[in-house]
N, C-alpha and C. Protein backbone atom coordinates (compact mmCIF):
# COMPACT_ATOMS: atom_id res chain seq x y z
N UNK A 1 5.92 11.52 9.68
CA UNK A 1 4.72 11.75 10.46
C UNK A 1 4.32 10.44 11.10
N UNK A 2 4.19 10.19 12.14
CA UNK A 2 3.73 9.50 13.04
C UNK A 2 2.61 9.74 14.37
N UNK A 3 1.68 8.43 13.38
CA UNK A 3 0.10 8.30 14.58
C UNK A 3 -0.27 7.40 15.36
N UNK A 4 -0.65 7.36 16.34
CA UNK A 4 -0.80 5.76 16.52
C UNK A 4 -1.25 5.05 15.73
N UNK A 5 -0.49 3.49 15.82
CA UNK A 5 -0.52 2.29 15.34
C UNK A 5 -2.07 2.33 14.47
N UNK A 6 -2.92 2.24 15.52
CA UNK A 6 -4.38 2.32 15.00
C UNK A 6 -5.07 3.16 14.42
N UNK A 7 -4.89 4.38 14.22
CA UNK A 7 -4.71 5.52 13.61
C UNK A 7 -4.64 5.62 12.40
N UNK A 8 -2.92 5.07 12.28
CA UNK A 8 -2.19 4.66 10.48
C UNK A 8 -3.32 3.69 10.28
N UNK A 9 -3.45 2.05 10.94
CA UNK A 9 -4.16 1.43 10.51
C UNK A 9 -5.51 1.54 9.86
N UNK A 10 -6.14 2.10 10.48
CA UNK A 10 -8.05 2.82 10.03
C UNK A 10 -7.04 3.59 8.86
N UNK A 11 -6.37 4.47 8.91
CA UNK A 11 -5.76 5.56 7.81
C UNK A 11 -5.72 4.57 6.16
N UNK A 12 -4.52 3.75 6.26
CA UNK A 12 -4.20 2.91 5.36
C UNK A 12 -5.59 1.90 5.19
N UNK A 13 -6.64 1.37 5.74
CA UNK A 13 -7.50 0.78 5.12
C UNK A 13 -8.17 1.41 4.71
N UNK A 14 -8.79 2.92 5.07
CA UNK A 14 -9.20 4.23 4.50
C UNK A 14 -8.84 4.18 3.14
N UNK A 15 -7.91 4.74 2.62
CA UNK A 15 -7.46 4.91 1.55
C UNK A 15 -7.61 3.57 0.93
N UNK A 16 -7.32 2.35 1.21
CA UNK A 16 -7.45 1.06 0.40
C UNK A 16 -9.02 1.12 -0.31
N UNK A 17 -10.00 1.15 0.72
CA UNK A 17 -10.99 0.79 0.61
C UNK A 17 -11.95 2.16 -0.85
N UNK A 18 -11.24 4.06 -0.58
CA UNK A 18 -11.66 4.70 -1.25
C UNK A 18 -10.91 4.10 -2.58
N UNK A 19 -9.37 3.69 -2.75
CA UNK A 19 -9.16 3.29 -4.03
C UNK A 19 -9.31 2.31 -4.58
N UNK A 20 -10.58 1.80 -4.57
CA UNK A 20 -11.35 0.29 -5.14
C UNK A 20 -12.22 0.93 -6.32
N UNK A 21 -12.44 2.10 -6.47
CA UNK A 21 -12.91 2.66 -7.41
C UNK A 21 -12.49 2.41 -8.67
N UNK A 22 -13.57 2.15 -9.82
CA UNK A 22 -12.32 2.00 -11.04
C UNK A 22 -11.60 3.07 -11.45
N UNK A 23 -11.60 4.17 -11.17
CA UNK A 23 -11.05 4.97 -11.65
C UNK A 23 -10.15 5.07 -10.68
N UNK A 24 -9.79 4.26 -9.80
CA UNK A 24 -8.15 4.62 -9.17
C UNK A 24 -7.67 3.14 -9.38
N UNK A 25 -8.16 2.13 -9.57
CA UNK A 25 -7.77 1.00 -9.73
C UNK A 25 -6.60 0.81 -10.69
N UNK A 26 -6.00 -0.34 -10.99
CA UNK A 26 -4.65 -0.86 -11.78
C UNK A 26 -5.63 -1.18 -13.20
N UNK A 27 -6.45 -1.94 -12.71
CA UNK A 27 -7.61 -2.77 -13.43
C UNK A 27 -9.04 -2.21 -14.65
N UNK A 28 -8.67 -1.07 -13.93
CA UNK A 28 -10.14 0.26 -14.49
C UNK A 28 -11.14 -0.52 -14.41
N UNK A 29 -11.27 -1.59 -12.95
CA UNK A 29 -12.70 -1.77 -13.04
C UNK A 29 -12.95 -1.81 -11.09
N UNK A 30 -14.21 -1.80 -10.67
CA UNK A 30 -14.24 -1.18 -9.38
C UNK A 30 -13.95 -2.61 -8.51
N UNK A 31 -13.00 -2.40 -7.73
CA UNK A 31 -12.73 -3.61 -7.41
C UNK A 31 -13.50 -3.58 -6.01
N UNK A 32 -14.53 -3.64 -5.54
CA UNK A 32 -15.84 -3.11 -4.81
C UNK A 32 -17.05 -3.74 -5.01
N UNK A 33 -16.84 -4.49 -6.12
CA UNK A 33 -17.98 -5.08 -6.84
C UNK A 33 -18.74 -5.96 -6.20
N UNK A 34 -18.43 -7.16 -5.38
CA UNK A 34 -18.93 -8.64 -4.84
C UNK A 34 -18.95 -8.44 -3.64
N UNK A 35 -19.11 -9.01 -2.56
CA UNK A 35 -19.45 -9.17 -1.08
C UNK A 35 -17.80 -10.24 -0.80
N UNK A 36 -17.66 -10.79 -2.47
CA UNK A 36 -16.21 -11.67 -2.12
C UNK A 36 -15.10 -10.94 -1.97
N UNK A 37 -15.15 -9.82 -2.85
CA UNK A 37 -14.00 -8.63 -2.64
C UNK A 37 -14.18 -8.05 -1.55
N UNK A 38 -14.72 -7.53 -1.02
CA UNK A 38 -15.42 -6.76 0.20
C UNK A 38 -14.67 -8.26 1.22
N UNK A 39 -14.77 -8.92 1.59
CA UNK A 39 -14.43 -10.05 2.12
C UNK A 39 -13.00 -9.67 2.77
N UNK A 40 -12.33 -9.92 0.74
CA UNK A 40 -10.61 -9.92 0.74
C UNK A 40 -10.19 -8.56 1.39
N UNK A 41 -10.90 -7.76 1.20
CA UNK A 41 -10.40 -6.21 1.83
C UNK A 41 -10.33 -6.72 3.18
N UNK A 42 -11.40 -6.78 3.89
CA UNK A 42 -11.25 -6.94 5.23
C UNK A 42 -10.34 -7.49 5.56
N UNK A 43 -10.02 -9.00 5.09
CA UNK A 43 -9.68 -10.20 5.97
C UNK A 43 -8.07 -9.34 5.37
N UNK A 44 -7.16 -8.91 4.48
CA UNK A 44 -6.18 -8.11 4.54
C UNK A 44 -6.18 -7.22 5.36
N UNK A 45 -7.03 -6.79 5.69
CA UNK A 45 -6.79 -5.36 6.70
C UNK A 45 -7.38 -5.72 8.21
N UNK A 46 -6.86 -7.33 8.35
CA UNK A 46 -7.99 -7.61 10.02
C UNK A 46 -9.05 -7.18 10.38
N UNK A 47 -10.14 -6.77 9.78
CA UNK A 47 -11.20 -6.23 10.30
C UNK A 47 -11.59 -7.18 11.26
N UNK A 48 -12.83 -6.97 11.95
CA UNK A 48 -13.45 -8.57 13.00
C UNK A 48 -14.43 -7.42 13.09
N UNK A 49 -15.00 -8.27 13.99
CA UNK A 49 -16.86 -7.90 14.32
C UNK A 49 -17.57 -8.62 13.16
N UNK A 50 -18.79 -8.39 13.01
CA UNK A 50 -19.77 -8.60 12.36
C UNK A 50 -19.37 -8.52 11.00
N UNK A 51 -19.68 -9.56 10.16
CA UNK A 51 -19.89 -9.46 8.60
C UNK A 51 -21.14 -10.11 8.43
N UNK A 52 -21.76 -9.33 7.16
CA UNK A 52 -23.28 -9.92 6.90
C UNK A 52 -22.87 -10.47 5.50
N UNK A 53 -21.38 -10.49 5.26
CA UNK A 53 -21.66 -10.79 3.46
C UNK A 53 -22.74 -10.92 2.39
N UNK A 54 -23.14 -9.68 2.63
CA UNK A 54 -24.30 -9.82 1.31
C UNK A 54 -24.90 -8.52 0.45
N UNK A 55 -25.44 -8.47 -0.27
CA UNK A 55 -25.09 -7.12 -1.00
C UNK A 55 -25.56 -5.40 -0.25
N UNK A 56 -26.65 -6.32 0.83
CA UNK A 56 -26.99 -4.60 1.56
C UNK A 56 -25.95 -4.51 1.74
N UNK A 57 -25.08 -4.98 2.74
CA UNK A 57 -24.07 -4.43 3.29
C UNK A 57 -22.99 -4.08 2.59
N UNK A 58 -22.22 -4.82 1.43
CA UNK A 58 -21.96 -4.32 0.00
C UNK A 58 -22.08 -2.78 -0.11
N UNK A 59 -23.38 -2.80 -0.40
CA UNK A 59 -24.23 -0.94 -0.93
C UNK A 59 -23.48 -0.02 -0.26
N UNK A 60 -24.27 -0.73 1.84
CA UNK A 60 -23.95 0.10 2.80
C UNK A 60 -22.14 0.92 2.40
N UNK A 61 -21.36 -0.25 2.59
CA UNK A 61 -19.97 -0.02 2.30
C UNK A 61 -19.38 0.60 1.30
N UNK A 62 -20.26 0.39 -0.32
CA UNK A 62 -19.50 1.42 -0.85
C UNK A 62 -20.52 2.86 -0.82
N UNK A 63 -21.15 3.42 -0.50
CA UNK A 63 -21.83 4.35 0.25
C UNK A 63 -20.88 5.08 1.37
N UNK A 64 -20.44 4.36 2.11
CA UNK A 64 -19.36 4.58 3.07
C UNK A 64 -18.14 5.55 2.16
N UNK A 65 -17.81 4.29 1.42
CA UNK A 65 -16.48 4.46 0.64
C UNK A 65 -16.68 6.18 -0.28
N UNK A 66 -17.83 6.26 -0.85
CA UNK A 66 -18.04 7.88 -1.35
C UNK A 66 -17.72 8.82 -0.10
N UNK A 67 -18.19 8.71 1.10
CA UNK A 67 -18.34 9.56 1.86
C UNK A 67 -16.98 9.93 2.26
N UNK A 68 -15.93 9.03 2.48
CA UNK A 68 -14.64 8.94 2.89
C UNK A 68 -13.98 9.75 1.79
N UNK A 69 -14.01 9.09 0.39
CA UNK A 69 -13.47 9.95 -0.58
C UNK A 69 -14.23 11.44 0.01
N UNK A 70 -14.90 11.87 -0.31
CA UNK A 70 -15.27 12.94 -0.50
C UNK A 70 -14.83 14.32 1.11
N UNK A 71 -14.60 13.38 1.88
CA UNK A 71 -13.42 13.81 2.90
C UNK A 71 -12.55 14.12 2.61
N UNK A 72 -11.85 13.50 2.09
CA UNK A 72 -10.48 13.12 1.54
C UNK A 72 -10.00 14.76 0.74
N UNK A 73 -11.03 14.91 0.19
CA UNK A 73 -11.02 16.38 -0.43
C UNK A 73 -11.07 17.76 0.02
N UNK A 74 -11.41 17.79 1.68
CA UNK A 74 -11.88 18.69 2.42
C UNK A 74 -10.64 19.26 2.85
N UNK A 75 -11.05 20.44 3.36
CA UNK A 75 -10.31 21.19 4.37
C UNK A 75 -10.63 20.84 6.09
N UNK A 76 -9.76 21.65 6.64
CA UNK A 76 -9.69 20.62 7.85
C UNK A 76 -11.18 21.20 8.73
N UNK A 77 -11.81 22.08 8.82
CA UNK A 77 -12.80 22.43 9.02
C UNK A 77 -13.83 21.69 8.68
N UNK A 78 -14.06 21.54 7.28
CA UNK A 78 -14.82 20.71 6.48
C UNK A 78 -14.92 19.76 6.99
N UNK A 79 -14.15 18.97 7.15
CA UNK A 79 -13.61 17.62 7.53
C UNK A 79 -13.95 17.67 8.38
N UNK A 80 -14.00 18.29 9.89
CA UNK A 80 -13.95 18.17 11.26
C UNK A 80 -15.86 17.97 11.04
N UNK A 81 -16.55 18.69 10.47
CA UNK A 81 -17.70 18.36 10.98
C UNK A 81 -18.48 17.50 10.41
N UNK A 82 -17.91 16.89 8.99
CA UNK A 82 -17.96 15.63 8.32
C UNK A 82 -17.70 14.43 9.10
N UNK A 83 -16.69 14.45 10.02
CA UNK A 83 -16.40 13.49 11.33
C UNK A 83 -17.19 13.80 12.71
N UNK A 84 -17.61 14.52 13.07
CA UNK A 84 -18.67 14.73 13.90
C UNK A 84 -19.94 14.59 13.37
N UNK A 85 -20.59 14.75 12.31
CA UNK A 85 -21.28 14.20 11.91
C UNK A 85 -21.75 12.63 11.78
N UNK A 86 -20.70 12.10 11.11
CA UNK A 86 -20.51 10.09 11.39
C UNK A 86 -20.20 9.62 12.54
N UNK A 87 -20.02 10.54 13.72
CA UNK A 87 -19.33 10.09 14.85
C UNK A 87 -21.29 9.78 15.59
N UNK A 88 -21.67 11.37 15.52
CA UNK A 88 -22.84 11.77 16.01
C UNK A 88 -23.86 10.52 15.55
N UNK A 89 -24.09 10.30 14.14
CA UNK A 89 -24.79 9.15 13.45
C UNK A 89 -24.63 7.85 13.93
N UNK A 90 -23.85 7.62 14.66
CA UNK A 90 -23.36 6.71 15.04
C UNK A 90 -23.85 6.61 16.64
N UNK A 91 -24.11 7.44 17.22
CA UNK A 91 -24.05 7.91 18.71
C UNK A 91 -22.70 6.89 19.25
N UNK A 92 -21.37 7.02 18.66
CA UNK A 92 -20.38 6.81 18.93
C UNK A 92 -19.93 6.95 20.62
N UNK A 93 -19.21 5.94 21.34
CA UNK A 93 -18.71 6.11 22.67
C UNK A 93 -17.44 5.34 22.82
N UNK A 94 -16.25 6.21 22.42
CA UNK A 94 -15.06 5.31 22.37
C UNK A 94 -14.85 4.96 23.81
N UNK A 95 -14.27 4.02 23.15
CA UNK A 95 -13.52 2.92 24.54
C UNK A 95 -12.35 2.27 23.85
N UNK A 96 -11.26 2.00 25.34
CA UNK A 96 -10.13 1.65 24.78
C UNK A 96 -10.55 -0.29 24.51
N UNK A 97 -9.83 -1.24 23.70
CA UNK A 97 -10.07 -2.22 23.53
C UNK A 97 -8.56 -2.85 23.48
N UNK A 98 -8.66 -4.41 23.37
CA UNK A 98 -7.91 -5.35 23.12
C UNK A 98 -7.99 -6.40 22.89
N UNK A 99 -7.58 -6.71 21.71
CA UNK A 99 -8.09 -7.88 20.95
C UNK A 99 -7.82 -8.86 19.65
N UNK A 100 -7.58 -9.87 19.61
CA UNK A 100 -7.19 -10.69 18.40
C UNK A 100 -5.96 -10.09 18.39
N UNK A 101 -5.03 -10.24 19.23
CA UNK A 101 -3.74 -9.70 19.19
C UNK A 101 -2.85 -8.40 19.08
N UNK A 102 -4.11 -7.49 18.78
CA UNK A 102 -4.28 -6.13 18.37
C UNK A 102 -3.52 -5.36 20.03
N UNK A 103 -2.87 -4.57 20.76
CA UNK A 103 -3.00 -3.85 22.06
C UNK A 103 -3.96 -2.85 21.77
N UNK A 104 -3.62 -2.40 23.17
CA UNK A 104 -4.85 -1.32 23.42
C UNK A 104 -5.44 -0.10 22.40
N UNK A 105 -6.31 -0.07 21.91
CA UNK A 105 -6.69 0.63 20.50
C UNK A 105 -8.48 1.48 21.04
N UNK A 106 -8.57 2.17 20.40
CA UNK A 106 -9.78 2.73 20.47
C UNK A 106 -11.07 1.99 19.38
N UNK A 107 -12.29 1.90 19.93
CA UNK A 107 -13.77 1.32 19.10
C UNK A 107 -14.72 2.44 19.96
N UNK A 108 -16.15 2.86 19.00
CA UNK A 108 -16.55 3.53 19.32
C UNK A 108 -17.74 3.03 19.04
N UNK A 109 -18.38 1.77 18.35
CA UNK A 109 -19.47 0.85 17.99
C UNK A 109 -18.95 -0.28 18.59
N UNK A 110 -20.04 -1.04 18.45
CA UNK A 110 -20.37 -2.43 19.21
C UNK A 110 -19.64 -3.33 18.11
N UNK A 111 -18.96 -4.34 18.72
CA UNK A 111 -18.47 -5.16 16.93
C UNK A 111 -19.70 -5.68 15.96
N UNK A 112 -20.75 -6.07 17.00
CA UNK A 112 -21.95 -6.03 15.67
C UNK A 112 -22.42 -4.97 14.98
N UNK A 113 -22.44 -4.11 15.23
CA UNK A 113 -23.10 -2.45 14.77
C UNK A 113 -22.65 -3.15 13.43
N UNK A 114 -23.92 -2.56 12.40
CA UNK A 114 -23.33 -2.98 10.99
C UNK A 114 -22.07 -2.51 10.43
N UNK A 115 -21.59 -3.00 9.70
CA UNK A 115 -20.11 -3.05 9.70
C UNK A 115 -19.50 -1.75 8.72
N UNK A 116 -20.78 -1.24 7.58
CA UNK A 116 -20.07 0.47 6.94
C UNK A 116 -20.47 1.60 8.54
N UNK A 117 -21.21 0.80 9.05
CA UNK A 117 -21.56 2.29 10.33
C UNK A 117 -20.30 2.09 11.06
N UNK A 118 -19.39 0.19 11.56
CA UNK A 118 -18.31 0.69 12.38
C UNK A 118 -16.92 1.25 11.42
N UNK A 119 -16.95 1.40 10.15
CA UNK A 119 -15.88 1.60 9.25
C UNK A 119 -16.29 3.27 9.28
N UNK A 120 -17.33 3.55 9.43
CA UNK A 120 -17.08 5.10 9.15
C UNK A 120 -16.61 5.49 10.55
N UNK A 121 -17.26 4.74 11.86
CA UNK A 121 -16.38 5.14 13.18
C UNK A 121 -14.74 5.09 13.23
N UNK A 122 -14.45 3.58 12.97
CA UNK A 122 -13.15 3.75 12.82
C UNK A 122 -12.30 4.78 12.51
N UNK A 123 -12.09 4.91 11.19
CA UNK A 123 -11.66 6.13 10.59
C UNK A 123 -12.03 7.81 10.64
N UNK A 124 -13.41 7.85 11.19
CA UNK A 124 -13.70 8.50 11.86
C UNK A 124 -12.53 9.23 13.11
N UNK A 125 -12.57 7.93 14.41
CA UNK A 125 -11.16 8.15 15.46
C UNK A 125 -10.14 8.39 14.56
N UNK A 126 -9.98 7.74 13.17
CA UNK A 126 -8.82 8.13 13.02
C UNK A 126 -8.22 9.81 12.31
N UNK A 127 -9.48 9.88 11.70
CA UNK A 127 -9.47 11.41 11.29
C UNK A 127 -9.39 12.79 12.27
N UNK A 128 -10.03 12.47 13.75
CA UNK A 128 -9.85 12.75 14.50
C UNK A 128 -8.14 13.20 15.12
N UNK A 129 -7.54 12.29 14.62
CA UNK A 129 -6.03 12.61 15.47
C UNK A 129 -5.49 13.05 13.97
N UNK A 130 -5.65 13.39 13.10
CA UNK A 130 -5.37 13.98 11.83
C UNK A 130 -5.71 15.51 12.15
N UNK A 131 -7.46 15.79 12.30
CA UNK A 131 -7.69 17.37 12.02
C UNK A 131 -6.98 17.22 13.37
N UNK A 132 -6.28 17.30 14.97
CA UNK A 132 -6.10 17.81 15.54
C UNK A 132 -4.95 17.98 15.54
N UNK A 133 -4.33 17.15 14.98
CA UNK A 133 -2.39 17.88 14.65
C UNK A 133 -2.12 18.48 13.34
N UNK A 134 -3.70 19.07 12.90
CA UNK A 134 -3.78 19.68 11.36
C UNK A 134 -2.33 19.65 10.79
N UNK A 135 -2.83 18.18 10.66
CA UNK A 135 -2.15 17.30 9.40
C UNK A 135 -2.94 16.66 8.00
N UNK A 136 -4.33 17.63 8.02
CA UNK A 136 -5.42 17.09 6.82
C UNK A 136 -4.45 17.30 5.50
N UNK A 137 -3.24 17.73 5.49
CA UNK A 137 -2.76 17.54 4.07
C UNK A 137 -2.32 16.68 3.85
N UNK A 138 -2.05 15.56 4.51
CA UNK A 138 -1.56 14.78 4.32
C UNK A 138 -2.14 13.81 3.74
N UNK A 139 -3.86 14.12 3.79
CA UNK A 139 -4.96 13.45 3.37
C UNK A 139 -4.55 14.13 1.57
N UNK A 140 -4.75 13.51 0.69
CA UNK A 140 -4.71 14.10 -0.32
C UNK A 140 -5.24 13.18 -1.96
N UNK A 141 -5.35 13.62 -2.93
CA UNK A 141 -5.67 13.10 -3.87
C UNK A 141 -4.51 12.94 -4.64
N UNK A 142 -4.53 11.27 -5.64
CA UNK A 142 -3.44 11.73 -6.11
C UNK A 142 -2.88 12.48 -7.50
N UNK A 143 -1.44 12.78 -7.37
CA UNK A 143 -1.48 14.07 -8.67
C UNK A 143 -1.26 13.38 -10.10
N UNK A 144 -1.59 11.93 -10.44
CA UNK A 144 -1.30 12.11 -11.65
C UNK A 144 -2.93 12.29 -11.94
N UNK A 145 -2.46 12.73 -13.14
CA UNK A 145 -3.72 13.47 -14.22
C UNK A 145 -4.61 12.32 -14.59
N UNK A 146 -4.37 10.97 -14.64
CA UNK A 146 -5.82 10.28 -15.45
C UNK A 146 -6.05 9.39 -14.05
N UNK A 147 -5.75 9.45 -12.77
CA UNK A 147 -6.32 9.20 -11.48
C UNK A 147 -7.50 9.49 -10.38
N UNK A 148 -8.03 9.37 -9.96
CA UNK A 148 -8.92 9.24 -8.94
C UNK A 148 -8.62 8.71 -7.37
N UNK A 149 -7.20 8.27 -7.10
CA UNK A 149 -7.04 7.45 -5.98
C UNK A 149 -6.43 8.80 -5.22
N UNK A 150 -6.65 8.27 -3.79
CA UNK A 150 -6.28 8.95 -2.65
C UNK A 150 -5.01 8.39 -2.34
N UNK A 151 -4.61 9.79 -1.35
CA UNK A 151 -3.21 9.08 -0.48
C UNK A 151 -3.42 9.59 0.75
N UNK A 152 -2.34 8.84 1.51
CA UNK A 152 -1.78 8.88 2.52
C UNK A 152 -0.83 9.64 2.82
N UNK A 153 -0.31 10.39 3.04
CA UNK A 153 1.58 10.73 2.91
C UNK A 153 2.07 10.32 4.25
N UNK A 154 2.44 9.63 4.68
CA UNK A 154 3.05 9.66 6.60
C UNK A 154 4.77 10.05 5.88
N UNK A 155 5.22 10.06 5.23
CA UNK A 155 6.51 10.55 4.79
C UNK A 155 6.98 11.94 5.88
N UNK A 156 8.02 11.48 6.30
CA UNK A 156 9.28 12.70 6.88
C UNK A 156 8.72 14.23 6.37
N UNK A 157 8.82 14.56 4.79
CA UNK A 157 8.87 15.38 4.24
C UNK A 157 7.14 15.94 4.14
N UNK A 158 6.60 15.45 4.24
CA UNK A 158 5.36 15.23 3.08
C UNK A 158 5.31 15.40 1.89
N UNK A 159 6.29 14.40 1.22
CA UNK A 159 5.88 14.72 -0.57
C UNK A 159 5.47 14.25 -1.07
N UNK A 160 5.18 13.09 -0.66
CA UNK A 160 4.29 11.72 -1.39
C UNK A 160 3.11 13.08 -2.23
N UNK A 161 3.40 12.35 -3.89
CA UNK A 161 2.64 13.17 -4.61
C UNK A 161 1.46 11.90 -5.34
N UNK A 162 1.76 10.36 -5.22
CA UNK A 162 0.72 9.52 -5.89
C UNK A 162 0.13 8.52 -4.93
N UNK A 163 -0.82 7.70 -5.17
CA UNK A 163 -1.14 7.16 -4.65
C UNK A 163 -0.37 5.75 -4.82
N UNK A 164 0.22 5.52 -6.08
CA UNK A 164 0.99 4.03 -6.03
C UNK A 164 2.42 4.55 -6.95
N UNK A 165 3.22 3.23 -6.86
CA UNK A 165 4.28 3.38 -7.28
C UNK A 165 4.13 3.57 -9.12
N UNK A 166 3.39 2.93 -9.53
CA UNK A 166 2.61 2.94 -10.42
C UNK A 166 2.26 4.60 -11.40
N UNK A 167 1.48 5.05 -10.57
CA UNK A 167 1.04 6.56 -11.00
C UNK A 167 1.98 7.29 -11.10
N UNK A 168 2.95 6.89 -10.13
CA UNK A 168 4.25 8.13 -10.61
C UNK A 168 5.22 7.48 -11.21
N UNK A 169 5.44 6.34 -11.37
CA UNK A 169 6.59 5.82 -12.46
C UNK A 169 5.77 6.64 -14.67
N UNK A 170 4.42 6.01 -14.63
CA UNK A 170 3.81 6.69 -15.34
C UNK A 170 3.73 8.38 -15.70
N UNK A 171 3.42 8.62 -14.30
CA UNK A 171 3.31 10.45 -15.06
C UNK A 171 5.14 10.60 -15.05
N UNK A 172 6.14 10.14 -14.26
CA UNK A 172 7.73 10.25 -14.97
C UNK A 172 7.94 9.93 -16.57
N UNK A 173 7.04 9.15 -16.61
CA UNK A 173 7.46 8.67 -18.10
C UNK A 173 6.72 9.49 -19.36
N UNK A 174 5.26 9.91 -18.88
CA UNK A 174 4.89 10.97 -19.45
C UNK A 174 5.64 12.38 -19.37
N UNK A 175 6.25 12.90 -18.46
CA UNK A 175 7.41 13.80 -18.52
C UNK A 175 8.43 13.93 -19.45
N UNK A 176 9.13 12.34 -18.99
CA UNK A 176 10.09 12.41 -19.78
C UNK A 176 9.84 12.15 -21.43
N UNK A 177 8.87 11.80 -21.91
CA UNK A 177 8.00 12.04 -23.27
C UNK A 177 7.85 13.68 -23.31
N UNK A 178 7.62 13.65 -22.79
CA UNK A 178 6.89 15.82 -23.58
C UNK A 178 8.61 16.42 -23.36
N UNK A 179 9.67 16.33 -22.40
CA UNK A 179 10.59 17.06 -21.97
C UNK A 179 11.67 16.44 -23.40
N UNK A 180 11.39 14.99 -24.07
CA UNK A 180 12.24 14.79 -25.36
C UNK A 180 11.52 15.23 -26.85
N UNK A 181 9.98 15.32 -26.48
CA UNK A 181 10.00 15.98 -27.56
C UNK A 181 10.12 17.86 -27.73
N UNK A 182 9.97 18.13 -26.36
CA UNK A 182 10.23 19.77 -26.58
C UNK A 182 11.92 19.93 -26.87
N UNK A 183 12.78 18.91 -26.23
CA UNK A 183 13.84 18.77 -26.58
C UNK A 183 14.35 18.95 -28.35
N UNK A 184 13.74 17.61 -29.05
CA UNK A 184 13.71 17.65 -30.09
C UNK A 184 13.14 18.41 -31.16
N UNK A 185 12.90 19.79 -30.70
CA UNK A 185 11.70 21.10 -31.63
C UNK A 185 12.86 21.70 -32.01
């Protein structure tokens, strides 16, 4: 599956930003916590515009970050007016841009607009080219059992079933535990 560049991009910081939660974390603790983490997210995922580093905006962002998860869960209907909704909140007006090395990409806030209002736009456009090639399954939660993290799937197939390499090396190994002891009955 293939979206535009900027698209995947908002997509993949999407998902980064919903699995900071402790309960999808490596860590089991919310890695969401400081305005310094919030920082490292960005400056990994190029954000620019406006940063206020400080805890409103913190709040604002993980406030954001619920709302996205809770997308994440929808049907594509659902979803569509969950994104018209943040688009609307926003009184959003995309325009094409170019910038910090980035080509031509879509923004729909000002780079100052506070920065969870331009993260819900972003991804917003990007959910946008998702419900319209109703590809919202691809949006998904992941399947091991003691998780909370979201995925992505852009995979050929769509099978991506976890969110990290991690969750499914684990639930394999929990498999192959229950499949040797039913073995051994």
């Amino acid at each position: 599956m293939h979206f535009a560049p900027d698209t995947e991009a908002s997509l993949h910081f999407a998902v980064a930003l919903c699995n900071t939660v402790a309960r999808a974390t490596r860590s089991g603790a919310d890695e969401l916590a400081t305005p310094a983490q919030l920082t490292a997210l960005l400056d990994t995922h190029r954000y620019s515009g406006r940063f206020d580093r400080n805890e409103r905006e913190l709040i604002d962002v993980r406030q954001t970050r619920e709302r996205l998860r809770h997308i994440w869960a929808l049907g594509r209907d659902d979803a569509a007016a969950e994104v018209n909704a943040m688009l609307a909140d926003a009184r959003a007006l995309p325009r094409l841009m170019r910038h910090d090395g980035f080509d031509w990409h879509l923004h729909a806030t000002d780079s100052q607009a506070p920065l969870a209002e331009r993260v819900r736009v972003e991804v917003s456009l990007a959910l946008v080219d998702v419900i319209r090639t109703a590809e919202t399954g691809r949006l998904r939660p992941c399947a091991a059992a003691d998780c909370e993290g979201v995925l992505l799937d852009l995979s050929r197939n769509g099978s991506k079933r976890f969110c990290s390499v991690r969750c499914g090396n684990r639930m394999n190994m929990v498999a192959f535990r229950e499949r040797a002891v039913t073995q051994g009955d």
